[in-house]
PDB file of N, CA and C in Angstrom:
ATOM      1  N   UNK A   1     -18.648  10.680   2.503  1.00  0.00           N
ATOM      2  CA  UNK A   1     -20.074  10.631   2.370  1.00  0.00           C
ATOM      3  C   UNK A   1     -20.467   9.164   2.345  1.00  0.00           C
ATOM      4  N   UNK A   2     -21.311   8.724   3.071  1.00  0.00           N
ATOM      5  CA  UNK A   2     -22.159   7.191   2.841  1.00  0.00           C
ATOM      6  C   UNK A   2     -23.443   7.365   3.045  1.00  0.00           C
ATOM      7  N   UNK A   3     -24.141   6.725   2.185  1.00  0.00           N
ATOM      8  CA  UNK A   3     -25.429   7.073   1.757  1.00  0.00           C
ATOM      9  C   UNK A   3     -25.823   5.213   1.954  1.00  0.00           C
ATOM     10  N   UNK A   4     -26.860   5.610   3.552  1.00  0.00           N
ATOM     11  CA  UNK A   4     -27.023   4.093   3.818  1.00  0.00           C
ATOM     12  C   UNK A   4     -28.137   3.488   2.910  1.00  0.00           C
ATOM     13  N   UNK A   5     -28.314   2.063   2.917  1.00  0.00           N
ATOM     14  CA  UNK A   5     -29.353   1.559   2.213  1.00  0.00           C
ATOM     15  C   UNK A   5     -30.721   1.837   2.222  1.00  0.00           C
ATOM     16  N   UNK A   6     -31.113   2.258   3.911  1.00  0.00           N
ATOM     17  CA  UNK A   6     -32.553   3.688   4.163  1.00  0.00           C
ATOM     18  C   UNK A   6     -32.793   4.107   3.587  1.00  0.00           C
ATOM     19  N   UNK A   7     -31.368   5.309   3.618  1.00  0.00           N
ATOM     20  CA  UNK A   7     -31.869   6.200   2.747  1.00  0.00           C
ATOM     21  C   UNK A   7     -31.526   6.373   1.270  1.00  0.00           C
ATOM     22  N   UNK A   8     -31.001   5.621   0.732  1.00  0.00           N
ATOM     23  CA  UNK A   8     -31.074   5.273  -0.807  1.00  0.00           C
ATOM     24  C   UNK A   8     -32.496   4.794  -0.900  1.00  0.00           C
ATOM     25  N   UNK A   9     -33.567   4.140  -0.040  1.00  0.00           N
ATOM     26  CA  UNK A   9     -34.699   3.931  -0.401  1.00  0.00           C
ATOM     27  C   UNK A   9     -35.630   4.388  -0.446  1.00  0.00           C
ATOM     28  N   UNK A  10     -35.163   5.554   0.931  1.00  0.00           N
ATOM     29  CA  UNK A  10     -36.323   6.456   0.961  1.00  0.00           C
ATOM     30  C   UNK A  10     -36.299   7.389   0.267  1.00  0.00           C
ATOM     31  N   UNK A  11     -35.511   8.034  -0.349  1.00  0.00           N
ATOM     32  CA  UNK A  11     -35.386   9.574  -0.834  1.00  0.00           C
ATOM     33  C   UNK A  11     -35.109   9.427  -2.240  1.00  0.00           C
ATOM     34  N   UNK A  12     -35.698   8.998  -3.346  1.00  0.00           N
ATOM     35  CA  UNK A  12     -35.299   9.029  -4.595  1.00  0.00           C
ATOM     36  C   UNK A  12     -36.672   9.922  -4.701  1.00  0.00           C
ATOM     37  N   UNK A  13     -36.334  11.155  -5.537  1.00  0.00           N
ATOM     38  CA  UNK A  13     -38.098  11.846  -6.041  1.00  0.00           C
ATOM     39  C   UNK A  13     -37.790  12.777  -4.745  1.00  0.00           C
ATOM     40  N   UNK A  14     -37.265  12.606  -4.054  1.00  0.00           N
ATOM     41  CA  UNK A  14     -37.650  14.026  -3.052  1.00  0.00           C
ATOM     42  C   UNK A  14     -36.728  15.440  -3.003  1.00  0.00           C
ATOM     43  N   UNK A  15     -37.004  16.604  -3.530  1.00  0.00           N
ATOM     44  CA  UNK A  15     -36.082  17.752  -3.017  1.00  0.00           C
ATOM     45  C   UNK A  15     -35.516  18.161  -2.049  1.00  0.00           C
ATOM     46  N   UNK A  16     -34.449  17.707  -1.561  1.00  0.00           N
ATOM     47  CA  UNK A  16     -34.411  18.535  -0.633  1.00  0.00           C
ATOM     48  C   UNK A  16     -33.468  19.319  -0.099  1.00  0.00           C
ATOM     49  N   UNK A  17     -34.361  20.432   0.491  1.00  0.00           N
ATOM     50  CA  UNK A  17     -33.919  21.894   0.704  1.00  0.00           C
ATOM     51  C   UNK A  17     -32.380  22.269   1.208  1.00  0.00           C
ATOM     52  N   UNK A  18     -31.718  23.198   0.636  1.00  0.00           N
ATOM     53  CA  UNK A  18     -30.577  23.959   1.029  1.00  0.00           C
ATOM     54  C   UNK A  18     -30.391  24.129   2.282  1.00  0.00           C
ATOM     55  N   UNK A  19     -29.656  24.428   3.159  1.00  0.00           N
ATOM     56  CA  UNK A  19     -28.941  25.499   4.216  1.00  0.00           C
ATOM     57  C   UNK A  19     -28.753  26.536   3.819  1.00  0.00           C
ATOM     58  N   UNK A  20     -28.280  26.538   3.019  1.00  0.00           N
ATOM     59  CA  UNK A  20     -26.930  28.022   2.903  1.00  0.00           C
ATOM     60  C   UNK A  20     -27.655  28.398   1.424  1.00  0.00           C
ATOM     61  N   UNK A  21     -28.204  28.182   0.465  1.00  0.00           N
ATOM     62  CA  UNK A  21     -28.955  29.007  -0.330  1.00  0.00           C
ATOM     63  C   UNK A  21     -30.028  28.135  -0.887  1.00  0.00           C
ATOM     64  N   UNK A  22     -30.754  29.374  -1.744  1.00  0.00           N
ATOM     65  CA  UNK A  22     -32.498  28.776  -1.959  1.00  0.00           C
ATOM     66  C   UNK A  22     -32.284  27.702  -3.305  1.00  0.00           C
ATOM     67  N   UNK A  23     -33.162  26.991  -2.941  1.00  0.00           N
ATOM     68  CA  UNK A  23     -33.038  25.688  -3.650  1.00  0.00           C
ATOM     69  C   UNK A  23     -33.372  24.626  -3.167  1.00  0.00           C
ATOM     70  N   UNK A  24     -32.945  23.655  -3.829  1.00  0.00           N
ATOM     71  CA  UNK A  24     -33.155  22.287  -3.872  1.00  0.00           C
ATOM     72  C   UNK A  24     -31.950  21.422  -4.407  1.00  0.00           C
ATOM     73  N   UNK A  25     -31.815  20.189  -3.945  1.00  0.00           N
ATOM     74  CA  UNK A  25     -30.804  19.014  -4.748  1.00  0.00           C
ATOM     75  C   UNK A  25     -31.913  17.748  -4.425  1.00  0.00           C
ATOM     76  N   UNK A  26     -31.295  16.905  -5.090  1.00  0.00           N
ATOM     77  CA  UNK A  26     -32.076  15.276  -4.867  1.00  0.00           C
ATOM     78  C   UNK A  26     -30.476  14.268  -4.788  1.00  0.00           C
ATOM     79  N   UNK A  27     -30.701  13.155  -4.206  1.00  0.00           N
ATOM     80  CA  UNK A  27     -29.734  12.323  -4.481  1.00  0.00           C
ATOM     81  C   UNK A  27     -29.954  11.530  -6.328  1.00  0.00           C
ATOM     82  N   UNK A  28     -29.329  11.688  -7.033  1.00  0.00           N
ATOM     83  CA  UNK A  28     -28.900  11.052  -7.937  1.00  0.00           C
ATOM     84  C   UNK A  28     -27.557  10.683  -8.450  1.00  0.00           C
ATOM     85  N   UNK A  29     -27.574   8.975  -8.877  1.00  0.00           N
ATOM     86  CA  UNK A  29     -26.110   8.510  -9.461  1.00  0.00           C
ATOM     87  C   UNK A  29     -25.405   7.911  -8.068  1.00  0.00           C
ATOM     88  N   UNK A  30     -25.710   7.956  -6.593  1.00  0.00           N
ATOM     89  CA  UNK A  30     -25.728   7.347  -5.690  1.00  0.00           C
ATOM     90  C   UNK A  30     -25.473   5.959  -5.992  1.00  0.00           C
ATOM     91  N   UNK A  31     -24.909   5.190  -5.363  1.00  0.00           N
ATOM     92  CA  UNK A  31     -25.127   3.630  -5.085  1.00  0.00           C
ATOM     93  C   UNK A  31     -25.159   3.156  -3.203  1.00  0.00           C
ATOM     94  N   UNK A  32     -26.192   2.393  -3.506  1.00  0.00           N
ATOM     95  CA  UNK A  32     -26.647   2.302  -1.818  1.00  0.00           C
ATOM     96  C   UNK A  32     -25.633   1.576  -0.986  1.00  0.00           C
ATOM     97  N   UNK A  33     -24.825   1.953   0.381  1.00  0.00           N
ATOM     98  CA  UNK A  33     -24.202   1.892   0.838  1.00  0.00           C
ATOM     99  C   UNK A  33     -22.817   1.618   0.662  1.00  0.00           C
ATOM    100  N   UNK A  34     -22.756   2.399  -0.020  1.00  0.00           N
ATOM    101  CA  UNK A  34     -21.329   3.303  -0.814  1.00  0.00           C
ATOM    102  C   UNK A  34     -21.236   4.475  -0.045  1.00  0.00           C
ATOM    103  N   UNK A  35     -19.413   4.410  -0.050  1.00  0.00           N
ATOM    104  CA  UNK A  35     -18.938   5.145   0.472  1.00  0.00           C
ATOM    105  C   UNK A  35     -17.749   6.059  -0.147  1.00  0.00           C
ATOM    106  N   UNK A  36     -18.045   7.571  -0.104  1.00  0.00           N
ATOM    107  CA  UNK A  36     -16.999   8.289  -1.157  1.00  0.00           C
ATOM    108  C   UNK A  36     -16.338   9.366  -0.088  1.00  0.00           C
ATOM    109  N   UNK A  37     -14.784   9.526  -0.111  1.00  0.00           N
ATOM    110  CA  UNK A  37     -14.001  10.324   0.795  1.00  0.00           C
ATOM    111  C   UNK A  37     -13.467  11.103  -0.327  1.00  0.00           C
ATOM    112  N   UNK A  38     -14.260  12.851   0.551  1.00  0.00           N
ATOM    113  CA  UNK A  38     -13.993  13.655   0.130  1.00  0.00           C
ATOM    114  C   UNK A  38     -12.505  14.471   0.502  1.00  0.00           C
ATOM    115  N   UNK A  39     -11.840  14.677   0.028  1.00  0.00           N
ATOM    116  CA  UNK A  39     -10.502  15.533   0.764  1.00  0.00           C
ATOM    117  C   UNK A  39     -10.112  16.706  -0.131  1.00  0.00           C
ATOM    118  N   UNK A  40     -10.076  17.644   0.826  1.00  0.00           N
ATOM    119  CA  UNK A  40      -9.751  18.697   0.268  1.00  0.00           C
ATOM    120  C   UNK A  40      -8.452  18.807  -0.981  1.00  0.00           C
ATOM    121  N   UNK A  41      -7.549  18.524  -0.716  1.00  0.00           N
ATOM    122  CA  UNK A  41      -6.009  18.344  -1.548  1.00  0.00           C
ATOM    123  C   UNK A  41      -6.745  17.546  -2.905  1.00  0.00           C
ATOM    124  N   UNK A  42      -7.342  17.080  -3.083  1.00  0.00           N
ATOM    125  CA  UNK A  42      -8.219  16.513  -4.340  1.00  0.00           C
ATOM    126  C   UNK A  42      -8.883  17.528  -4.933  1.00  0.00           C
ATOM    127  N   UNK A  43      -9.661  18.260  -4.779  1.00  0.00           N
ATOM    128  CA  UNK A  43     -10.421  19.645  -5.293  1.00  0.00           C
ATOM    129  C   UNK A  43      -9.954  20.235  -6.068  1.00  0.00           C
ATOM    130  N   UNK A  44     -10.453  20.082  -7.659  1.00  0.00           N
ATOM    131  CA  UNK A  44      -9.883  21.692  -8.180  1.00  0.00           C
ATOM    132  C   UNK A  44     -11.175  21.979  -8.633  1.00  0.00           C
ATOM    133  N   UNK A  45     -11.120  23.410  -9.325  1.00  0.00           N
ATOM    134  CA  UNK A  45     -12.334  23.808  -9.674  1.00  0.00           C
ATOM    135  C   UNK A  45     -11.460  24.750 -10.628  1.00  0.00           C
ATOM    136  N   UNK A  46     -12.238  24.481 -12.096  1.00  0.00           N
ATOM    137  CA  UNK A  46     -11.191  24.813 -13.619  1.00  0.00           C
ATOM    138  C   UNK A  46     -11.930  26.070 -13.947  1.00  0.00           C
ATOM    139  N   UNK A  47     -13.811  26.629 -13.466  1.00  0.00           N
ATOM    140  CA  UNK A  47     -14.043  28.079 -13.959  1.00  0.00           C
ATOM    141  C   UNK A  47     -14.394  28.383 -12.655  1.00  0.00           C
ATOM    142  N   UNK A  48     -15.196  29.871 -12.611  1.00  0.00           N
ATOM    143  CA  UNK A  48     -16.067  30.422 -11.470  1.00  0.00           C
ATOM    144  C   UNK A  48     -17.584  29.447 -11.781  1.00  0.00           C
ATOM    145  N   UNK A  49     -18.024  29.798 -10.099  1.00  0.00           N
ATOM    146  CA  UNK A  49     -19.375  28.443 -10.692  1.00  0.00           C
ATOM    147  C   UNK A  49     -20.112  29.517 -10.832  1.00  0.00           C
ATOM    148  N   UNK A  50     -21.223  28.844 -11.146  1.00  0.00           N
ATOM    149  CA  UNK A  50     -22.168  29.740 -12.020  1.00  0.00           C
ATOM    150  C   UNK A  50     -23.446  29.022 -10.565  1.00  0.00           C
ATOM    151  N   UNK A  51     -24.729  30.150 -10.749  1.00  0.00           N
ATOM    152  CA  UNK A  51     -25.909  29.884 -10.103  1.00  0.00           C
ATOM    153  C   UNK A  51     -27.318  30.804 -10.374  1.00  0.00           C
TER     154      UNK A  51
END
């Protein structure tokens, strides 16, 4: 994921909308043009998620 300096500027305060279910997220806790690699073999998940 990299979250360029744009859009770290433009999008603080804005919802925005899902794909795949109803809702909303916002970017927060971001740092602008930072970069975080996601990999699967890293993943655990310790309960069922909740929604």
């Amino acid at each position: 994921m990299h979250l360029t300096m744009m859009a770290y500027l433009t999008t603080p305060g804005i919802a925005i909308p899902l794909s795949a279910n109803a809702g909303a997220t916002v970017l927060a806790g971001w740092d602008p043009d930072a970069t975080f690699w996601l990999r699967s073999n890293n993943i655990t998940v310790d309960d069922d998620p909740t929604g």
